[in-house]
Protein backbone atom coordinates (compact mmCIF):
# COMPACT_ATOMS: atom_id res chain seq x y z
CA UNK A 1 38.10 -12.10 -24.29
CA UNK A 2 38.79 -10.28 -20.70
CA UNK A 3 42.31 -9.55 -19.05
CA UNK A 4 42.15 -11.06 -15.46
CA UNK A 5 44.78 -10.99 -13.02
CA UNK A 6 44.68 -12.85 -9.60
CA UNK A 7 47.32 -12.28 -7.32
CA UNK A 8 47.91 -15.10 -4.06
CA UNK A 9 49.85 -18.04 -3.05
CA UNK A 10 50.09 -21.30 -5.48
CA UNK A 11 51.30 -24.24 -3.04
CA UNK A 12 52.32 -27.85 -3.22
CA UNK A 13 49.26 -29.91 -2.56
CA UNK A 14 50.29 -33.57 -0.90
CA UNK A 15 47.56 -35.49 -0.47
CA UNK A 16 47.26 -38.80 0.67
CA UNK A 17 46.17 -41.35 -2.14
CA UNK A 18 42.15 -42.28 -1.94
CA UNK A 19 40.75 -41.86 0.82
CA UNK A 20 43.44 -43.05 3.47
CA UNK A 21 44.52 -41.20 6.94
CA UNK A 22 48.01 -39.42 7.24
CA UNK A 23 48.40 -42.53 9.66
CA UNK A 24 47.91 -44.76 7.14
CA UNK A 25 49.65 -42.88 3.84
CA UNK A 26 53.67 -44.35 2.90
CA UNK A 27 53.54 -41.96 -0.01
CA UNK A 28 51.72 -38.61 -1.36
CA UNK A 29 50.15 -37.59 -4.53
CA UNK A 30 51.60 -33.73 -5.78
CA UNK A 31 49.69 -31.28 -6.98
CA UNK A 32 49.93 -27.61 -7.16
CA UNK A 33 47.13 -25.21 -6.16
CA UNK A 34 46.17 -22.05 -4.06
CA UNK A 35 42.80 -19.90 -3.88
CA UNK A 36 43.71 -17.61 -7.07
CA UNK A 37 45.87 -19.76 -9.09
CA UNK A 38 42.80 -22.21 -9.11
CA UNK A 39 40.74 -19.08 -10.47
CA UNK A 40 44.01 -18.38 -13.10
CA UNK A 41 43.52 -21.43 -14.27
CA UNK A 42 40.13 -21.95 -14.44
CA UNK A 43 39.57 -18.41 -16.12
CA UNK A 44 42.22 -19.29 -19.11
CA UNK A 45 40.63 -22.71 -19.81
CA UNK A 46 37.34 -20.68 -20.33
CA UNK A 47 39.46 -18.70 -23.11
CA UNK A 48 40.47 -15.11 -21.01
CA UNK A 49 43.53 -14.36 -20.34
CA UNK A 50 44.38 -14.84 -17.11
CA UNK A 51 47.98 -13.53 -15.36
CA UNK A 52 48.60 -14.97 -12.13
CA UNK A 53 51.26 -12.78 -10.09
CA UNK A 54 52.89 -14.34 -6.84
CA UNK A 55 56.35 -15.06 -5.35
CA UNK A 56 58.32 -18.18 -5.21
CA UNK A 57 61.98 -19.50 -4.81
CA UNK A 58 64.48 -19.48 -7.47
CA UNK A 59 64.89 -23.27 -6.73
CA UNK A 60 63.37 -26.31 -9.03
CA UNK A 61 60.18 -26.60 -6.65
CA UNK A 62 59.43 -22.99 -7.49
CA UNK A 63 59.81 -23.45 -11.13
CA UNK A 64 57.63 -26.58 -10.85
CA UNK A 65 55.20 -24.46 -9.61
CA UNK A 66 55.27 -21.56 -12.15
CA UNK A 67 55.09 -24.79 -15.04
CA UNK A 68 51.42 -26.32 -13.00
CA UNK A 69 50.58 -22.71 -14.27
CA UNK A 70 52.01 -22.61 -17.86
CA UNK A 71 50.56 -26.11 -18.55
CA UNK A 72 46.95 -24.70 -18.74
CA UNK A 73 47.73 -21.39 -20.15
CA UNK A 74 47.88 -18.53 -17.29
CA UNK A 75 50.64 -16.06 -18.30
CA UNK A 76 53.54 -16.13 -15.64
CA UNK A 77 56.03 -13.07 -16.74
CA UNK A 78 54.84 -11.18 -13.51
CA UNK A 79 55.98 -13.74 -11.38
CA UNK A 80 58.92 -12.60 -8.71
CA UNK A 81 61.43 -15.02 -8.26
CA UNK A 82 62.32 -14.38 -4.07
CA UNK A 83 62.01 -15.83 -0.95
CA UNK A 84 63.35 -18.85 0.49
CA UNK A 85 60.13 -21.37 -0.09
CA UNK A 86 56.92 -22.65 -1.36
CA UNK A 87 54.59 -23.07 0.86
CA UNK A 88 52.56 -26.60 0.87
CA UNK A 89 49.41 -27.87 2.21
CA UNK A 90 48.69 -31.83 3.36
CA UNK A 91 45.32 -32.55 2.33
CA UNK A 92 43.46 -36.10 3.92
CA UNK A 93 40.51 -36.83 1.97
CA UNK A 94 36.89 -37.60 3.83
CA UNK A 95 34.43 -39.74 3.09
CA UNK A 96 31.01 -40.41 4.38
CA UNK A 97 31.05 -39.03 7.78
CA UNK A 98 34.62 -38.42 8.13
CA UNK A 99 35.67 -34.79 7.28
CA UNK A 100 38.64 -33.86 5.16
CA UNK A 101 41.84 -32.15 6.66
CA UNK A 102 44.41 -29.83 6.08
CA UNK A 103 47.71 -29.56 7.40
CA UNK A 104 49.43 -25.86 6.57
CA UNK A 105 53.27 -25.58 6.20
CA UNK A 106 53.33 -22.51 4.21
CA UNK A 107 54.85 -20.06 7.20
CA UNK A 108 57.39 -17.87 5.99
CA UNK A 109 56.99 -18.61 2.30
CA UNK A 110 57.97 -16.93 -0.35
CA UNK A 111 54.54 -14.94 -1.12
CA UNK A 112 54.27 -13.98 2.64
CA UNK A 113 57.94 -12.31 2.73
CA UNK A 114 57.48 -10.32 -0.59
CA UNK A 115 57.34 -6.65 -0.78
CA UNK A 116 55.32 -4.24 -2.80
CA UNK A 117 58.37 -2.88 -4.49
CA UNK A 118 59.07 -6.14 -5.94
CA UNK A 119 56.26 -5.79 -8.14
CA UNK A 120 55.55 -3.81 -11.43
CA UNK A 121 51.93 -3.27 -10.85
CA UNK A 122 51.19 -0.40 -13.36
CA UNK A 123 52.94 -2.83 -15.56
CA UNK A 124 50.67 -5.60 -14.45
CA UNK A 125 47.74 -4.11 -14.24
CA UNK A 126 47.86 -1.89 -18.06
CA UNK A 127 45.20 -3.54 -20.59
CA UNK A 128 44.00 -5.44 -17.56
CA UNK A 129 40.06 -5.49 -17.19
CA UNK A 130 39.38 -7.24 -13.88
CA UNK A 131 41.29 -8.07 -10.55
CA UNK A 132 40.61 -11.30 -8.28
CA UNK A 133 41.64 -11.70 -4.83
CA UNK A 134 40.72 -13.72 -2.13
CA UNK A 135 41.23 -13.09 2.11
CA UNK A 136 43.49 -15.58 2.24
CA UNK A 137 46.68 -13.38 0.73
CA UNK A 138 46.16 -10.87 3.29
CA UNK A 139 46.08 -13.30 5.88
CA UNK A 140 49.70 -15.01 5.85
CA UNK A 141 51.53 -11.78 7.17
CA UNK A 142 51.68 -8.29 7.53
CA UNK A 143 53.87 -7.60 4.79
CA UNK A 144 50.78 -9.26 2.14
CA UNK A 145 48.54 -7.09 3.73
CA UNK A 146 50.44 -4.25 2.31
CA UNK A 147 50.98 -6.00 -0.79
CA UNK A 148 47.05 -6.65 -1.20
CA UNK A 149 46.40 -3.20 -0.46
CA UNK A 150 49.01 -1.83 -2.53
CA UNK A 151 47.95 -4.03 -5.72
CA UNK A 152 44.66 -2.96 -5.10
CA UNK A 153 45.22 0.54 -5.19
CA UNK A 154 47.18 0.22 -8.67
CA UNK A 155 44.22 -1.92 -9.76
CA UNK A 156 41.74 1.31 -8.71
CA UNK A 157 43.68 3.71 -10.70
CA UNK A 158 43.74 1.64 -13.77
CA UNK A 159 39.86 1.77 -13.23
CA UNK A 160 40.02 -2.55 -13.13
CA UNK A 161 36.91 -4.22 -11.50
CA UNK A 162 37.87 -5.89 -8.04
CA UNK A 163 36.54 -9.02 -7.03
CA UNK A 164 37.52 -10.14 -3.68
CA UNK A 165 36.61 -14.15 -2.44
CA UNK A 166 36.66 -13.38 1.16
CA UNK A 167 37.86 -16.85 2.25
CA UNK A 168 37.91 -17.19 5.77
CA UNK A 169 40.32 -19.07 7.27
CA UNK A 170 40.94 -19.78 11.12
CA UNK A 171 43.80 -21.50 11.27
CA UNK A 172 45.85 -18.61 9.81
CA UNK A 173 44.54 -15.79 11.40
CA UNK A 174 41.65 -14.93 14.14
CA UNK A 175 38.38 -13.48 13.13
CA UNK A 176 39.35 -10.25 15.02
CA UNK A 177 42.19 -9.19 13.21
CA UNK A 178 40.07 -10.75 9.37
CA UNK A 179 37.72 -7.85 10.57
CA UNK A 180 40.29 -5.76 10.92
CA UNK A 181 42.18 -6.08 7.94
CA UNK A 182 39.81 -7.03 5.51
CA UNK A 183 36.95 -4.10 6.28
CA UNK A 184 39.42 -1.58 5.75
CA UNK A 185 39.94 -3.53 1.93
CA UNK A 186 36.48 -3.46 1.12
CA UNK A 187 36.16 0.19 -0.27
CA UNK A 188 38.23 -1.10 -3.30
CA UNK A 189 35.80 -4.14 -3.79
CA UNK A 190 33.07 -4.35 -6.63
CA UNK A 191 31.84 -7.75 -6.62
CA UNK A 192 32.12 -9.69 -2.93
CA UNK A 193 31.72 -13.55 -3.06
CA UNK A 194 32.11 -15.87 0.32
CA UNK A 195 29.62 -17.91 2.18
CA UNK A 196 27.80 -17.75 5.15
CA UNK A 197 31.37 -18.34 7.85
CA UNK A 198 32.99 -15.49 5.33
CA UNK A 199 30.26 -13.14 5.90
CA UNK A 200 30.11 -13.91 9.70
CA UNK A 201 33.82 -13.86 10.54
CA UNK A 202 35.57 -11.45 7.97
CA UNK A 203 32.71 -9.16 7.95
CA UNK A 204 30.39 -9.31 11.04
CA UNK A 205 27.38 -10.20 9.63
CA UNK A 206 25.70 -13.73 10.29
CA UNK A 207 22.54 -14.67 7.35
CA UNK A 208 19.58 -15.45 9.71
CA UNK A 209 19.39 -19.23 10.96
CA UNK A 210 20.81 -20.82 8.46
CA UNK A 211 23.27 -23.54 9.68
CA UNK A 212 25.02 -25.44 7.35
CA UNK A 213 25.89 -28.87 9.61
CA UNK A 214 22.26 -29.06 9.28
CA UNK A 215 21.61 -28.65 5.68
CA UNK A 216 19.40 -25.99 6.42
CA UNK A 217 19.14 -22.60 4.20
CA UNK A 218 16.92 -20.03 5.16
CA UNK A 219 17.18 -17.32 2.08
CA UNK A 220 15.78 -14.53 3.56
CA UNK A 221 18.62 -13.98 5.89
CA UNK A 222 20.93 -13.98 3.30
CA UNK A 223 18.70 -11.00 1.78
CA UNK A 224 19.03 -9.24 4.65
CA UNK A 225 22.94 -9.48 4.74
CA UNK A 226 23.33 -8.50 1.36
CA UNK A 227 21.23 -5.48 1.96
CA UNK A 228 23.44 -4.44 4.95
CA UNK A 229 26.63 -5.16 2.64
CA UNK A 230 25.21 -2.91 0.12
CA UNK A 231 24.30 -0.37 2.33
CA UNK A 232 27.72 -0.20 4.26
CA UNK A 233 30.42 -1.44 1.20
CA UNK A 234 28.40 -0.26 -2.05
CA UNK A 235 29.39 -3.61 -3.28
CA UNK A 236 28.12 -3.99 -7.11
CA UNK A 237 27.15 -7.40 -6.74
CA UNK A 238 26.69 -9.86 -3.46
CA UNK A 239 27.25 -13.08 -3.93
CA UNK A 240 27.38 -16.40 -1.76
CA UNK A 241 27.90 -20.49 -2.34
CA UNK A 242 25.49 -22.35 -0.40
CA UNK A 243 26.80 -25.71 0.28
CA UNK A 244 24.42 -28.20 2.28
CA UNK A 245 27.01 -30.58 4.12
CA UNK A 246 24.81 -33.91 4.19
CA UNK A 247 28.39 -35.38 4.89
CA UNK A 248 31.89 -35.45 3.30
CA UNK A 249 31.43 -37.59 0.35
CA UNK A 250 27.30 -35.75 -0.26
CA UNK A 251 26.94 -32.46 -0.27
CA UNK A 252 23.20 -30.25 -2.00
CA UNK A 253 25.37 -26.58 -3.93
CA UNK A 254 23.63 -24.02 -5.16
CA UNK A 255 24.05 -20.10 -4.60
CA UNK A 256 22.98 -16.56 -4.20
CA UNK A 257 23.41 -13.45 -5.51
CA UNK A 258 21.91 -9.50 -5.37
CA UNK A 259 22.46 -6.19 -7.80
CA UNK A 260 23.63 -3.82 -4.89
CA UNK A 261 22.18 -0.96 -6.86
CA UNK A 262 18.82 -2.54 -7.70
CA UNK A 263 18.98 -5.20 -4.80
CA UNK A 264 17.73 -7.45 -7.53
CA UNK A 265 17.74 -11.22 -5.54
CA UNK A 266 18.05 -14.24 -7.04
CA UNK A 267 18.76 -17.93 -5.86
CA UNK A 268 20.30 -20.80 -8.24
CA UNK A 269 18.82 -24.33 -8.89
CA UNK A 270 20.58 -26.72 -6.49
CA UNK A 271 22.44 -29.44 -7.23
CA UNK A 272 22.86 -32.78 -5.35
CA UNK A 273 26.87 -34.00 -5.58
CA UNK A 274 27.11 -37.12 -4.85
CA UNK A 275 29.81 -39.24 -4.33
CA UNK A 276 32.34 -36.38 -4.47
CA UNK A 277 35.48 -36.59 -5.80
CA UNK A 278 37.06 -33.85 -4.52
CA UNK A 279 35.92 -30.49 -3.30
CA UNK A 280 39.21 -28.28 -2.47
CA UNK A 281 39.21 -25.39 -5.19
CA UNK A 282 35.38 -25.77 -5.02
CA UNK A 283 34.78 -22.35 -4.01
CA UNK A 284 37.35 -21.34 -6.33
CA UNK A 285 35.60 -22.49 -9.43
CA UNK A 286 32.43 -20.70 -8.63
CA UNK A 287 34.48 -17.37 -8.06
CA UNK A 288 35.84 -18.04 -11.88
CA UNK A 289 32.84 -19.32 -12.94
CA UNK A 290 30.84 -15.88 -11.76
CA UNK A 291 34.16 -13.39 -12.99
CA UNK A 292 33.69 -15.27 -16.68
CA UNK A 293 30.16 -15.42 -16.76
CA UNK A 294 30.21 -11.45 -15.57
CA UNK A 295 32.69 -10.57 -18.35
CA UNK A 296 31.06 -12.65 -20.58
CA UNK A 297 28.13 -9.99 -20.60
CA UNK A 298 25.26 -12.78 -18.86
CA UNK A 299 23.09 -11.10 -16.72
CA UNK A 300 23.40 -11.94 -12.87
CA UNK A 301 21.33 -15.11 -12.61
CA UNK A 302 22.96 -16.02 -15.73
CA UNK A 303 26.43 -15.71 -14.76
CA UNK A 304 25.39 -17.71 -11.20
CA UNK A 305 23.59 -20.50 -13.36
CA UNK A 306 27.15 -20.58 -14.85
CA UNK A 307 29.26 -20.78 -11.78
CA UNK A 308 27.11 -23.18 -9.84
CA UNK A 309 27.22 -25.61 -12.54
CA UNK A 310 31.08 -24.80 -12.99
CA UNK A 311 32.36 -25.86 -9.58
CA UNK A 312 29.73 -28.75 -9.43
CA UNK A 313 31.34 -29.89 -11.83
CA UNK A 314 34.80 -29.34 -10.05
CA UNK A 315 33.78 -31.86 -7.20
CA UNK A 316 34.18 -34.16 -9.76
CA UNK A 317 37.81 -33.84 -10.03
CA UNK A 318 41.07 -34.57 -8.39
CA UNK A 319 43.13 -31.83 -7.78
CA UNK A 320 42.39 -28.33 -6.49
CA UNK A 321 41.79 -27.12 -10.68
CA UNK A 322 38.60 -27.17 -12.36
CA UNK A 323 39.80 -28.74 -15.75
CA UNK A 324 36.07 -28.58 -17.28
CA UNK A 325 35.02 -27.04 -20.85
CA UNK A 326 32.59 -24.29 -21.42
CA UNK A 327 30.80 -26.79 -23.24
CA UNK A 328 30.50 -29.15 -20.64
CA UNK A 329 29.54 -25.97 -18.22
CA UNK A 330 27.04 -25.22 -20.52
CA UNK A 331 25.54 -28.62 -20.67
CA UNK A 332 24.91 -29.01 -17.32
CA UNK A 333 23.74 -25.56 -16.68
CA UNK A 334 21.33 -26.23 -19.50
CA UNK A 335 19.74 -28.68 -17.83
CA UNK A 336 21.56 -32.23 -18.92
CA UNK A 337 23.22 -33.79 -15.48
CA UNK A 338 22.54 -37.44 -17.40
CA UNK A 339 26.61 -38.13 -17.21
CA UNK A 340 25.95 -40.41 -19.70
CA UNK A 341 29.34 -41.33 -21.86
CA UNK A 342 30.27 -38.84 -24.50
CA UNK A 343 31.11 -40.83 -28.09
């Protein structure tokens, strides 16, 4: 099996119990997640060996963190005990027509304060085989935009493959400066996954007519964007989740993905989730679930076949971790979506 190493922010998730508002909630459920923890964890319950590296506080909150991690078998030692804080997320579930939300009070944690130096990246990096990270590190200051960079530099010269999820998100910094910051990051990237907002606001480039409040997916502009990501990033492989939003609690998933060399296209088989669970680390899971199927030597539509049944699979779970087998992976991607009881 593969060395991985993700590097990014694991939080406290509090989430209201079922379905209920923030309004409504006397008490919340805890959790621990973050965009490349979830992959961590995902990746070592597939049998790699994932290392997650981050920052958090030399308090009991911190260390309750670092044990989420432990628990399901990502390796820790890299982890730099600094800072003042853990950042946490609110989560308020949707359902039916309602849309989940999240509530951010992660400014000025520990991750987002640390500094390159703190880290022992030729250390970190030595034996290591592959490198996840997603836009949302770079994203919570300055100072982890230099620490992405940096780590992805070290990864470079330890000739690692770099996988970046681009993860847009607006409500920690503008589309402007993602542009600014993240296009500059590219020239280290091998393998690009996002979606169609990811393309459009990290990247510039917008796939066709495609609009996803509609349920509507028209392929051939997502050809065209991958060509033009090829053509400007030399990205080895393009990839992109395709979620149909019917409404919060049923949404169609299925995905994309192109050989940058060859520009080889190919489009998964869809799948209809329905009622969902939970989709937070959704995106998440299919990152894993194309890094494994990638290093497990599948071809490209086999290794999206893989991560499309993967994080299906994760809307089926509480809790931003995809806690699924490779068997069960493999059942569904072969075909069986029966969900008939196992004995």
């Amino acid at each position: 099996m593969a060395k991985v190493v993700t590097m990014g922010e694991i939080m406290m998730r509090l989430s209201t119990p079922g379905n209920e508002k923030f309004i409504q909630a006397d008490e919340f459920d805890v959790t621990y997640g973050g965009g490349e923890a979830n992959v961590a964890v995902s990746l070592a319950n597939y049998g790699h060996e994932a290392e997650f590296v981050t920052a958090v506080p030399s308090n009991p909150i911190g260390e309750c963190a670092v044990a989420a991690l432990r628990k399901y078998n990502v390796q820790t030692s890299h982890i730099v005990r600094s800072g003042e804080r853990l950042g946490i997320y609110f989560l308020e579930s949707g359902s039916a027509m309602r849309p989940s939300t999240v509530v951010y009070d992660r400014a000025h944690s520990s991750i987002s304060t640390a500094k390159p130096e703190d880290f022992d990246f030729d250390g970190i990096f030595q034996d290591a085989d592959w490198f996840h990270f997603t836009g949302i590190t770079p994203a919570l200051s300055d100072d982890a935009v230099a620490l992405t960079e940096t780590a992805l530099k070290a990864a470079k010269a330890h000739n690692v493959t770099v996988s970046v999820d681009l993860n847009f998100r607006k409500k920690l910094w503008s589309s402007e400066k993602a542009m600014k910051v993240m296009t500059g990051l590219m020239q280290y990237v091998d393998v690009c996954i996002g979606n169609e907002e990811d393309a459009e606001k990290v990247l510039g480039f917008r796939p066709g007519k495609t609009d996803v409040t509609s349920g509507e997916l028209e392929l051939a502009g997502y050809v065209d964007i991958f060509n033009q990501m090829a053509d400007r990033f030399g990205f080895r492989y393009i990839v992109s989740s395709l979620r149909e939003s019917h409404s919060a609690s049923d949404n169609g998933w299925s995905a994309c993905i192109m050989d940058g060399k060859t520009r080889e296209f190919y489009h998964s088989r869809q799948y209809r989730i329905t009622p969902i669970v939970d989709r937070v680390g959704g995106g998440d899971s299919f990152a894993a679930g194309v890094i494994c199927g990638l290093l497990d030597g599948r071809d490209m539509k086999g290794a999206l076949e893989f991560a499309v049944a993967a994080s299906a699979l994760k809307h089926t779970i509480p809790g931003d971790f995809n806690l699924v087998t490779r068997a069960e992976v493999e059942t569904l991607a072969g075909g069986d979506a029966s969900g008939r009881v196992q004995r």
